[in-house]
Each structure stands twice: as structure tokens, then as C-alpha cells.
C-alpha atoms as a PDB file:
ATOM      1  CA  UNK A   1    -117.073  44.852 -26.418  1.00  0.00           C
ATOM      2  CA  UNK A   2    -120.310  47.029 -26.901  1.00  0.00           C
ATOM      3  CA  UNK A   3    -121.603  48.679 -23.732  1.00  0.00           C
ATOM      4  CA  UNK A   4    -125.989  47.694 -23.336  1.00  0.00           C
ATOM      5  CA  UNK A   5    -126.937  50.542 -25.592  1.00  0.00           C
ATOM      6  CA  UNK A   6    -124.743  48.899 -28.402  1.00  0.00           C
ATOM      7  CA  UNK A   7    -125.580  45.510 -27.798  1.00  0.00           C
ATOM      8  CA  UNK A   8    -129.236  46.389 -29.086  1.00  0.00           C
ATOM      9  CA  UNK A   9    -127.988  48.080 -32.423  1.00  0.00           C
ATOM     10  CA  UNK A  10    -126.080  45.352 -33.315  1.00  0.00           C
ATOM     11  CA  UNK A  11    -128.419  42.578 -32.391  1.00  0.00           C
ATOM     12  CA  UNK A  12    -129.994  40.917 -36.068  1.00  0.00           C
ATOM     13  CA  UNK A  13    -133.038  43.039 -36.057  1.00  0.00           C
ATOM     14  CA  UNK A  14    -135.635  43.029 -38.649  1.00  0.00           C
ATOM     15  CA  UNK A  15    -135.992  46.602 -37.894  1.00  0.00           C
ATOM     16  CA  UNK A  16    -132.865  47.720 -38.502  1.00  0.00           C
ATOM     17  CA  UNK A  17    -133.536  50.789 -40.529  1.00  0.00           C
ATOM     18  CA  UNK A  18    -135.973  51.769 -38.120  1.00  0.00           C
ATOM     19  CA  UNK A  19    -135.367  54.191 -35.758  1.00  0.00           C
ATOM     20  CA  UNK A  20    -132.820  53.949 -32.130  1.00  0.00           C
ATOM     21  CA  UNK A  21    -134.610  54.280 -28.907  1.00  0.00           C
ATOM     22  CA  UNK A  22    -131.574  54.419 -26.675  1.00  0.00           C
ATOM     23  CA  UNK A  23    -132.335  55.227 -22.967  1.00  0.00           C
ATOM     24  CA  UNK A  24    -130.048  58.087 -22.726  1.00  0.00           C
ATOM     25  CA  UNK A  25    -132.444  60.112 -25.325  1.00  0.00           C
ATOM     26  CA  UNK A  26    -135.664  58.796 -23.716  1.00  0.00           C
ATOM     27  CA  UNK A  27    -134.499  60.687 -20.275  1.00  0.00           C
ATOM     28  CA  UNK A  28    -132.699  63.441 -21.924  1.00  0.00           C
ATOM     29  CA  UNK A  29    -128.870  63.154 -21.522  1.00  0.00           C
ATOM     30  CA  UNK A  30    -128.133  64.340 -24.760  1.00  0.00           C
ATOM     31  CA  UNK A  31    -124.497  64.851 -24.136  1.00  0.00           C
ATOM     32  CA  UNK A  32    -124.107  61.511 -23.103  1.00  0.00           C
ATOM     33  CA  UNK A  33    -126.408  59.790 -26.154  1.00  0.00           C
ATOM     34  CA  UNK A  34    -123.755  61.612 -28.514  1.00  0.00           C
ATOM     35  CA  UNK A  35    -120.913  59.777 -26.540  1.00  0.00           C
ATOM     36  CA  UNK A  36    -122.895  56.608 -27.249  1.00  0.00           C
ATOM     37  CA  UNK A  37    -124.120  56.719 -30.588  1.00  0.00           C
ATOM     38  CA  UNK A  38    -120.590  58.441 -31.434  1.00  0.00           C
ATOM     39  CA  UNK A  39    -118.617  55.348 -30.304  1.00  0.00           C
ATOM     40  CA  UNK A  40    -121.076  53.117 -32.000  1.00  0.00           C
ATOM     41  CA  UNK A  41    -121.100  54.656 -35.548  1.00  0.00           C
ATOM     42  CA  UNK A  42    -117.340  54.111 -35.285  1.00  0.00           C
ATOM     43  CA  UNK A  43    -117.964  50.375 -34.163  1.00  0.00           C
ATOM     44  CA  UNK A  44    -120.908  50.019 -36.558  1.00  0.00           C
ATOM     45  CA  UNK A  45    -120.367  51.798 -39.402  1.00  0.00           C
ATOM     46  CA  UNK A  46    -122.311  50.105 -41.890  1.00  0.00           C
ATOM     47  CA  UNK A  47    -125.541  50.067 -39.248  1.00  0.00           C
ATOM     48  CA  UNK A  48    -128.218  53.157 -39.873  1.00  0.00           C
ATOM     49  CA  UNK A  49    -129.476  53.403 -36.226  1.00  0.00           C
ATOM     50  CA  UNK A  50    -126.424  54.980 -34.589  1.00  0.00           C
ATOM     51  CA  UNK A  51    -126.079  57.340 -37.181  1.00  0.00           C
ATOM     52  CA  UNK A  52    -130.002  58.435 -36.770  1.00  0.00           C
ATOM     53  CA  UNK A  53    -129.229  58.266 -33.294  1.00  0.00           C
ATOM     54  CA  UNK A  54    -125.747  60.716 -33.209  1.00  0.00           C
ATOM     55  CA  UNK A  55    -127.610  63.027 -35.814  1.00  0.00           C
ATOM     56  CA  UNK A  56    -130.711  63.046 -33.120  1.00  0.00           C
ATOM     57  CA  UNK A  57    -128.466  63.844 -29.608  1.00  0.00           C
ATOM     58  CA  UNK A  58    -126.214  66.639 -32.333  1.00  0.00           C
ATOM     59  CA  UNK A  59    -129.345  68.240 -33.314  1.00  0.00           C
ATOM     60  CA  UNK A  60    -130.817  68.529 -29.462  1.00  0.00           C
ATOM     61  CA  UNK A  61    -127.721  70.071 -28.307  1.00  0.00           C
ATOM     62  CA  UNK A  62    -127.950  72.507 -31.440  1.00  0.00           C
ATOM     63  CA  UNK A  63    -124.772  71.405 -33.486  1.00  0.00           C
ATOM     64  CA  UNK A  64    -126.601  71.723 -36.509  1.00  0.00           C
ATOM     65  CA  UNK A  65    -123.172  71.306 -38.688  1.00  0.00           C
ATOM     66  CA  UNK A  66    -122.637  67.759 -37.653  1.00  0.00           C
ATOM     67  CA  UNK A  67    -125.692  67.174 -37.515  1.00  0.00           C
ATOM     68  CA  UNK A  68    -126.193  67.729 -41.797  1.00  0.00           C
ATOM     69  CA  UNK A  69    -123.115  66.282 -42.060  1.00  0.00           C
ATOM     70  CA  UNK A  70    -123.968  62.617 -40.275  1.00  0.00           C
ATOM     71  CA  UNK A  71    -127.295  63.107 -41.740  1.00  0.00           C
ATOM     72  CA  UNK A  72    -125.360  63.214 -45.097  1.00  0.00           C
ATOM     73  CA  UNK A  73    -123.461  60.217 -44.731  1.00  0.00           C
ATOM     74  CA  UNK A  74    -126.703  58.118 -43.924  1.00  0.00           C
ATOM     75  CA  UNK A  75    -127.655  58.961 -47.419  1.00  0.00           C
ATOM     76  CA  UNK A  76    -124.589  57.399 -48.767  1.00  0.00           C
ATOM     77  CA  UNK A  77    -124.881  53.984 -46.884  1.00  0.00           C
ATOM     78  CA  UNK A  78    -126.030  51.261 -48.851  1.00  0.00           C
ATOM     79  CA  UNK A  79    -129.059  50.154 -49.540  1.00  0.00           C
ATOM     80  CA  UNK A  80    -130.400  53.677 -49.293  1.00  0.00           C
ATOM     81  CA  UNK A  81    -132.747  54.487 -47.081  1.00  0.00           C
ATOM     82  CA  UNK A  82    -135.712  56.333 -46.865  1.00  0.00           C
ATOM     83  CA  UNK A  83    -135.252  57.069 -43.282  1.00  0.00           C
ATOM     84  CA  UNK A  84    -131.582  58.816 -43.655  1.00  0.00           C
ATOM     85  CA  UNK A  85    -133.507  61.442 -46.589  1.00  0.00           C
ATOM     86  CA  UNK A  86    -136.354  61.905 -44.553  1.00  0.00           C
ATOM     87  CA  UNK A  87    -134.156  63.120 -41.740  1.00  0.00           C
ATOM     88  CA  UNK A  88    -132.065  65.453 -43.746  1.00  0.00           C
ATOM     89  CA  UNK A  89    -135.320  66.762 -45.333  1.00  0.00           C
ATOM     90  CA  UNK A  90    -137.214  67.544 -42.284  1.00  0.00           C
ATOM     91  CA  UNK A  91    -133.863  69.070 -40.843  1.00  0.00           C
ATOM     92  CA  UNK A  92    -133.443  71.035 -43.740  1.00  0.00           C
ATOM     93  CA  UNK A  93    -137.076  72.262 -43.406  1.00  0.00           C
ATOM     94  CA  UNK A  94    -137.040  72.949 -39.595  1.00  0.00           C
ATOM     95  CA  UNK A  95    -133.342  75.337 -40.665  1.00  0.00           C
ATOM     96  CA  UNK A  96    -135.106  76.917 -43.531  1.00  0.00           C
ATOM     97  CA  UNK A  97    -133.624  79.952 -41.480  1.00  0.00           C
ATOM     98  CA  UNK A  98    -129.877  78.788 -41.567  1.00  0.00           C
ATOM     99  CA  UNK A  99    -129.583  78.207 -45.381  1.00  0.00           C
ATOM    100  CA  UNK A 100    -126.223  78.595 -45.451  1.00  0.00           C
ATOM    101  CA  UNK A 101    -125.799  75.726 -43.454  1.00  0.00           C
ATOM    102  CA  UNK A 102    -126.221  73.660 -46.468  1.00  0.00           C
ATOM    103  CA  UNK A 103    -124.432  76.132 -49.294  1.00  0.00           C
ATOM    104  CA  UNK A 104    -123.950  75.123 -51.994  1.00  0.00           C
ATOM    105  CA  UNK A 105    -125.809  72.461 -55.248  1.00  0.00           C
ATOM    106  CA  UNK A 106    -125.339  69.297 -53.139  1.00  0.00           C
ATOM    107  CA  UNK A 107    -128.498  69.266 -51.034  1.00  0.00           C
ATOM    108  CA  UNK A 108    -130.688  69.500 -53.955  1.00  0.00           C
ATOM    109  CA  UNK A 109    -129.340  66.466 -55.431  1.00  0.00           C
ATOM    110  CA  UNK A 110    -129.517  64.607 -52.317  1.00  0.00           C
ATOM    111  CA  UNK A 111    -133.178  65.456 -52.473  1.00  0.00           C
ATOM    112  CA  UNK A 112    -133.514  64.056 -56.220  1.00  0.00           C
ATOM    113  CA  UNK A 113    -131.773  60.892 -55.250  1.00  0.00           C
ATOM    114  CA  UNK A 114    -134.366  60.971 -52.197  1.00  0.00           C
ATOM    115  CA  UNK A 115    -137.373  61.531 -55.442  1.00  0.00           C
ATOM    116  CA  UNK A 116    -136.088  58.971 -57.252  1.00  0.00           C
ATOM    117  CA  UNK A 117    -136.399  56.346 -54.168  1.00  0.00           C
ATOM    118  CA  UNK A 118    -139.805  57.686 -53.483  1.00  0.00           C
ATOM    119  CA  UNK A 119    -140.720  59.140 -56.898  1.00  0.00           C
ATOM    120  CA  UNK A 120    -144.484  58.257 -56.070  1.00  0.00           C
ATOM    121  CA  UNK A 121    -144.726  59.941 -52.408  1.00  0.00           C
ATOM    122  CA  UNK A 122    -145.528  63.910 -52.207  1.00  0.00           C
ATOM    123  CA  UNK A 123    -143.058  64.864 -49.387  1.00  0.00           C
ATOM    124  CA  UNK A 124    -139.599  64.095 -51.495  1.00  0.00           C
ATOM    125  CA  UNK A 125    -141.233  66.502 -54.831  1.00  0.00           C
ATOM    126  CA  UNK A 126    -142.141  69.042 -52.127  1.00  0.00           C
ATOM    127  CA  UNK A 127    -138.619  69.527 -50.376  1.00  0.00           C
ATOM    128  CA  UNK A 128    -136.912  69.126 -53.586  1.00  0.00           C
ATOM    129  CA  UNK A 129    -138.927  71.961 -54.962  1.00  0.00           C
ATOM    130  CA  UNK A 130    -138.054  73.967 -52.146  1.00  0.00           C
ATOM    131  CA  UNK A 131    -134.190  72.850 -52.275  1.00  0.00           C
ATOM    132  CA  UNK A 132    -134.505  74.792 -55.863  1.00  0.00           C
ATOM    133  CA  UNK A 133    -133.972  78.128 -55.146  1.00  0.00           C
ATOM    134  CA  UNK A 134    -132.116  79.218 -58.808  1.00  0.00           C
ATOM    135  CA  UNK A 135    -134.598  77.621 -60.593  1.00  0.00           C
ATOM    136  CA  UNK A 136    -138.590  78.080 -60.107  1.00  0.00           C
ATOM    137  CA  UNK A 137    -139.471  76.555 -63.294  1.00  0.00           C
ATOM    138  CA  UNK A 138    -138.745  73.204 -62.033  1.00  0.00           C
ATOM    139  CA  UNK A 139    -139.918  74.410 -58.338  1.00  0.00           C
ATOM    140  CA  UNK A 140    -143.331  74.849 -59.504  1.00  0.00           C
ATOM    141  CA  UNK A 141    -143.427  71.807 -61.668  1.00  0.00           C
ATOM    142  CA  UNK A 142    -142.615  69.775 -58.711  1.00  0.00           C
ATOM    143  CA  UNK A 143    -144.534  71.662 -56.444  1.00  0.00           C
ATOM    144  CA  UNK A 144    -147.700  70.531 -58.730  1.00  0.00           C
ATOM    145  CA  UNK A 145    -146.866  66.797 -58.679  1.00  0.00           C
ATOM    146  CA  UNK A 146    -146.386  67.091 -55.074  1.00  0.00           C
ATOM    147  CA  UNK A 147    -150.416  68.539 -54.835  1.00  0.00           C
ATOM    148  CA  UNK A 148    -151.539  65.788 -57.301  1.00  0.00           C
ATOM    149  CA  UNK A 149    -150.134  62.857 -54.979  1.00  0.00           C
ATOM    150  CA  UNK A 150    -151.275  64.825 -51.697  1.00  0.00           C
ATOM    151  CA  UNK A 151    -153.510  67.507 -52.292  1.00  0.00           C
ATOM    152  CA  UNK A 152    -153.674  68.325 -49.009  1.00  0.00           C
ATOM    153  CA  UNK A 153    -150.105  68.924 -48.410  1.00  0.00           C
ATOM    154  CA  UNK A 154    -150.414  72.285 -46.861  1.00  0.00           C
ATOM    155  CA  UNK A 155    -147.095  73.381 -47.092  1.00  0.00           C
ATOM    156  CA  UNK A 156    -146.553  72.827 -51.067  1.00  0.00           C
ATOM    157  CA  UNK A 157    -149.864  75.059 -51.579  1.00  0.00           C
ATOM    158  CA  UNK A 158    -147.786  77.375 -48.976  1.00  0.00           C
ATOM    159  CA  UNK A 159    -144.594  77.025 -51.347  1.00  0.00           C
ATOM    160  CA  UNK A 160    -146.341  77.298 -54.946  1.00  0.00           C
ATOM    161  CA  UNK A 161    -148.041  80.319 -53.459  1.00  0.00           C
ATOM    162  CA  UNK A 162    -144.945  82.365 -52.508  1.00  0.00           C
ATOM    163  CA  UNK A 163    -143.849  81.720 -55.891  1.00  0.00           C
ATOM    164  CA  UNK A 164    -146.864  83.045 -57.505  1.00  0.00           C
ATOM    165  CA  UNK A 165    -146.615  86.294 -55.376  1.00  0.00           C
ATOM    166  CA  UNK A 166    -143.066  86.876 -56.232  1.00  0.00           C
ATOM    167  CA  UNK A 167    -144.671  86.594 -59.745  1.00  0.00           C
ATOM    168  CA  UNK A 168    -147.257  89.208 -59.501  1.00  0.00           C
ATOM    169  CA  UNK A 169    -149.942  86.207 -59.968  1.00  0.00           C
ATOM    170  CA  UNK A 170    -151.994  87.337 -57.417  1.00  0.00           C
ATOM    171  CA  UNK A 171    -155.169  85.676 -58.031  1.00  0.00           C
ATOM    172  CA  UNK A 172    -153.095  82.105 -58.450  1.00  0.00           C
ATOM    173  CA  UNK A 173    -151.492  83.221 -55.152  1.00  0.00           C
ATOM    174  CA  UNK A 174    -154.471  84.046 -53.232  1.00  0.00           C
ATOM    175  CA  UNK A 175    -155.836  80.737 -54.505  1.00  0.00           C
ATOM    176  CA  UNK A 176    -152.416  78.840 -53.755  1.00  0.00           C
ATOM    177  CA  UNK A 177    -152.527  80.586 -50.153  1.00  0.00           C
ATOM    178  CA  UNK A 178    -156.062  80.253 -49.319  1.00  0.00           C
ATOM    179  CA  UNK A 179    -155.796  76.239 -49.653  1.00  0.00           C
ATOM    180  CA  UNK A 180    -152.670  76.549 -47.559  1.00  0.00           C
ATOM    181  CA  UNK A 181    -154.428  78.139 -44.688  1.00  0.00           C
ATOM    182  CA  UNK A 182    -157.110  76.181 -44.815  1.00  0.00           C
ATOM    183  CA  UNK A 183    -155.596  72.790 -44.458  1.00  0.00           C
ATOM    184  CA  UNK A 184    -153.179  74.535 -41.895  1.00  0.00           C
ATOM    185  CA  UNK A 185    -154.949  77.042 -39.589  1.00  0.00           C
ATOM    186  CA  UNK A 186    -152.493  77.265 -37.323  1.00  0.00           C
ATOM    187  CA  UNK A 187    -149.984  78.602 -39.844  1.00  0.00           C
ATOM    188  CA  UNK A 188    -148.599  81.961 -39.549  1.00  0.00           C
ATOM    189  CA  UNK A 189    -146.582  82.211 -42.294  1.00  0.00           C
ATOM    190  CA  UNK A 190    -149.585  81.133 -44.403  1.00  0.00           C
ATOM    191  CA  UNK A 191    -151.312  83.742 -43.102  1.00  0.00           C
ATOM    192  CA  UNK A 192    -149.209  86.424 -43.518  1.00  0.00           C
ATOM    193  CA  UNK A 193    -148.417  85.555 -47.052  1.00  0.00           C
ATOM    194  CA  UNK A 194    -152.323  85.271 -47.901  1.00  0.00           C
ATOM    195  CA  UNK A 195    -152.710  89.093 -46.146  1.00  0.00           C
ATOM    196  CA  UNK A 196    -150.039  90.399 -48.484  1.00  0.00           C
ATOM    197  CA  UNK A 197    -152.049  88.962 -51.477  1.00  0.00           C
ATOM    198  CA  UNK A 198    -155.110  90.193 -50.361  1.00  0.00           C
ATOM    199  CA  UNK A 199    -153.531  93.264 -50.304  1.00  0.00           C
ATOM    200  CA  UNK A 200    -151.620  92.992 -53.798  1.00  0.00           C
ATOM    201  CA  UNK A 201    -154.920  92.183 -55.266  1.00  0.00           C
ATOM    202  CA  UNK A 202    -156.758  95.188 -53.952  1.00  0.00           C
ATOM    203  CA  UNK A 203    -158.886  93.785 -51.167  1.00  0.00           C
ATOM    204  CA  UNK A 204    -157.958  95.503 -48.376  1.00  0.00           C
ATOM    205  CA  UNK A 205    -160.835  94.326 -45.266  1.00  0.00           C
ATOM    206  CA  UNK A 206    -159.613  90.783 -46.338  1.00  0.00           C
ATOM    207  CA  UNK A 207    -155.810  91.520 -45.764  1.00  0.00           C
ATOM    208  CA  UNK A 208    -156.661  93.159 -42.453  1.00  0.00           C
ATOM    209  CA  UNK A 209    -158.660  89.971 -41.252  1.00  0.00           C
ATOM    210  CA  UNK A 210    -155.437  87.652 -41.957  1.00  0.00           C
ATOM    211  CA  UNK A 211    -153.209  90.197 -41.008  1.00  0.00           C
ATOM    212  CA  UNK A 212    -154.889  89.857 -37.605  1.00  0.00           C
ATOM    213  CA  UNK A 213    -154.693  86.244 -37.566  1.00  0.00           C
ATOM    214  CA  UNK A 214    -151.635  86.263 -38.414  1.00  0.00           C
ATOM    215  CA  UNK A 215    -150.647  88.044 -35.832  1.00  0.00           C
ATOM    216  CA  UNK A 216    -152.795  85.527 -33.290  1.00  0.00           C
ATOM    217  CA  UNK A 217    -151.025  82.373 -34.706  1.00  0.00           C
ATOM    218  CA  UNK A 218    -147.088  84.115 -34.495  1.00  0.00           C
ATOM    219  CA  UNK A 219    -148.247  84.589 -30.855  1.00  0.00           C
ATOM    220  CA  UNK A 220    -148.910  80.829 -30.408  1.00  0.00           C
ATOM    221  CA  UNK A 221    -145.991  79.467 -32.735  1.00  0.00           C
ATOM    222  CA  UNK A 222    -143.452  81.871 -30.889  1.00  0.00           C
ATOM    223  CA  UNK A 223    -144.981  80.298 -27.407  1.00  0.00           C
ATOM    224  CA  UNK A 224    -144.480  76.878 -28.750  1.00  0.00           C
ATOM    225  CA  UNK A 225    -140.447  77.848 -30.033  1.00  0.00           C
ATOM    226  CA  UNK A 226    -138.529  75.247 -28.128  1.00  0.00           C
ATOM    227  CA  UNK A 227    -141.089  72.280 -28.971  1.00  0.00           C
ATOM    228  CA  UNK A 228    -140.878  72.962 -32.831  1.00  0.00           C
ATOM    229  CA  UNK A 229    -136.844  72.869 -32.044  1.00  0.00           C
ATOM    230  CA  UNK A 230    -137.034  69.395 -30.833  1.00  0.00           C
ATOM    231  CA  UNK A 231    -139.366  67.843 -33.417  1.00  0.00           C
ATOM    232  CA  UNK A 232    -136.108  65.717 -34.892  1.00  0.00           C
ATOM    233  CA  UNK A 233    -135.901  64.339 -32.015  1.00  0.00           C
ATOM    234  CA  UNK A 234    -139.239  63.215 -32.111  1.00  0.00           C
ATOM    235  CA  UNK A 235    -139.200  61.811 -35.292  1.00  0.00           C
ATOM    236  CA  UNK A 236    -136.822  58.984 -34.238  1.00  0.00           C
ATOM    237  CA  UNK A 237    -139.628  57.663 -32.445  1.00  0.00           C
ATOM    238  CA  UNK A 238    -141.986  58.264 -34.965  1.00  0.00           C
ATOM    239  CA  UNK A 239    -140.355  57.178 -38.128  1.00  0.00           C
ATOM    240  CA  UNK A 240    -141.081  53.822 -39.912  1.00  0.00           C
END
């Protein structure tokens, strides 16, 4: 018999590829909402929600491993669901410093199964651009779809940009970079990529000037560390 947490996950639920809300996460027990959601992907297993919810308590306790590897699994449940790629993508994103935590060719085709179920949405062309590290080719054709669905995505003007620079297009970059800061202020990386342009490109007061603001936004990103750590978490109350 399924303890009160449970009892909610497997209720008939139109919203069943929506997102758990178990108690234990709202007040923080993380230790405890993996013991939950860990005995009720084994009771449940062809139910999304504990899944999203063990993937959720792994990821604020920092066992990024399991948490690809539930994340991964989601993917593979049928129907497929948006929901499960989103979460890998994001977690992928917010790990961009880990890479090797997903070696290897198989998270770039989870990300083109997660374009072909969304082939119409900007987010699944921009992290499968990124996912593309051996070939830019293909990263910058998908990074240009990704700005003609949404151009305001900051962080695919951020992405074509880099590539640009490690081209020696420096006027494409500046332009690339430019659009990326100014959609995303508060970006640090953008900025520092658009000073090293600036620079490439021989405009040195202009460098300086994001160089400094660069410097201002690391300030506020390092102060707000932790908060970018738990934004997983958040997402499994924000996700549709």
C-alpha cells in the first residue's frame, strides 16, 4: 500500500505529466523526498511524476549522476514527454561545467528525439546545437532556426556568437554578442565574450566598458551561486 505522498501520484489525474509537488520538497527534506519518490518509481514505473520527482530531490542533494541517469529513463517512457527532455536539457545546461558527466554521442540524440517532438519550439534547436560540440556546421544551422522561432532567445545569440569568435568572424560575433547582451543584461558570460570581440576587432575603449561590466555582473551571478544551483528544483513547480 502507497504511503499519502504515493496515493496522489497514482490517483487518475489529468495532469499526470505535469509536474510532483510532494510535501517533503516543498519544506526541504530532500533526503527524505528521494526515499519517497525512490520507492514510488519502483511501485509506479510507468508514471512520469516520481521520476521528475527522484531526479528533483538527486539533483538538490548534488548527485548529478543519478540524476542524468533517471532523467534519461523519463525520455524512454512512453508516450514521450516533453517534460522528461526539458528536464535533461535544462540540467544539461545548468552542468555545462561537468561535461563529462554526459560523455559520450548519446545526449545529442536524446536532444534530436527532444527536436523532433518539438521541431517548431526554439529551446530543443538551441540545446541541441549546443549538445554538438564535433560538429559546428550543424551547431550554427540550428542555432539560426532557433533565432528565427525566438529571436529573442538570448542565449542562442550567446552560442552562435562564441562560434563566430572561435572563427575569427569578429564583426558577426560582435553582432551575435551584442544582441545577446542586450536581451540579457545581467549576463556575464555575454559580456565577457562581447569584450574579447571588441578587442579582436580593434576597439579597445569598447572592450574596456564590457570588460568592466563584466566584471559587475560575475560579482552578482557569483552572489546569487546557490540559487542558480537549485533552479531544477524550481522547475518542477514551474513546468507545464
Amino acid at each position: 500500500m502507497l504511503c499519502a505522498p504515493f496515493e496522489r501520484l497514482n490517483s487518475p489525474d489529468p495532469l499526470d505529466d505535469a509536474v510532483p509537488t510532494g510535501a517533503c520538497q516543498v519544506h526541504h527534506n530532500f533526503e527524505l523526498a528521494e526515499q519517497i519518490f525512490s520507492t514510488a518509481t519502483l511501485q509506479l514505473p510507468q508514471r512520469l511524476k516520481p521520476r521528475l520527482g527522484l531526479a528533483a530531490a538527486y539533483f538538490a542533494r548534488g548527485k548529478y549522476p543519478e540524476v542524468i541517469a533517471t532523467l534519461k529513463a523519463a525520455t524512454e517512457m512512453r508516450p514521450p514527454s516533453e517534460i522528461a527532455y526539458s528536464f535533461l536539457a535544462r540540467t544539461f545546461l545548468l552542468l555545462s561545467d561537468q561535461r563529462e558527466l554526459f560523455a559520450g554521442s548519446w545526449v545529442s540524440g536524446k536532444f534530436q528525439e527532444y527536436l523532433r517532438l518539438k521541431p517548431d519550439q526554439a529551446f530543443p534547436c538551441y540545446v541541441y546545437a549546443v549538445s554538438l560540440s564535433s560538429d559546428v556546421a550543424q551547431s550554427v544551422r540550428l542555432l539560426e532556426k532557433a533565432l528565427q522561432l525566438d529571436p529573442t532567445l538570448a542565449d542562442a545569440h550567446l552560442a552562435l556568437g562564441k562560434i563566430y569568435f572561435e572563427q575569427a568572424r569578429y564583426p558577426e560575433a560582435i553582432r551575435a554578442l551584442e544582441s545577446a547582451v542586450r536581451l540579457d543584461p545581467a549576463s556575464a558570460a555575454a559580456c565577457y565574450r562581447l569584450s574579447q570581440a571588441y578587442q579582436k576587432a580593434g576597439n579597445p575603449q569598447e572592450a574596456r566598458a564590457m570588460s568592466e561590466l563584466f566584471l559587475e555582473r560575475q560579482k552578482k551571478q557569483e552572489a546569487q551561486a546557490e540559487m542558480r544551483r537549485k533552479e531544477i528544483v524550481r522547475l518542477l513547480y514551474t513546468l507545464k
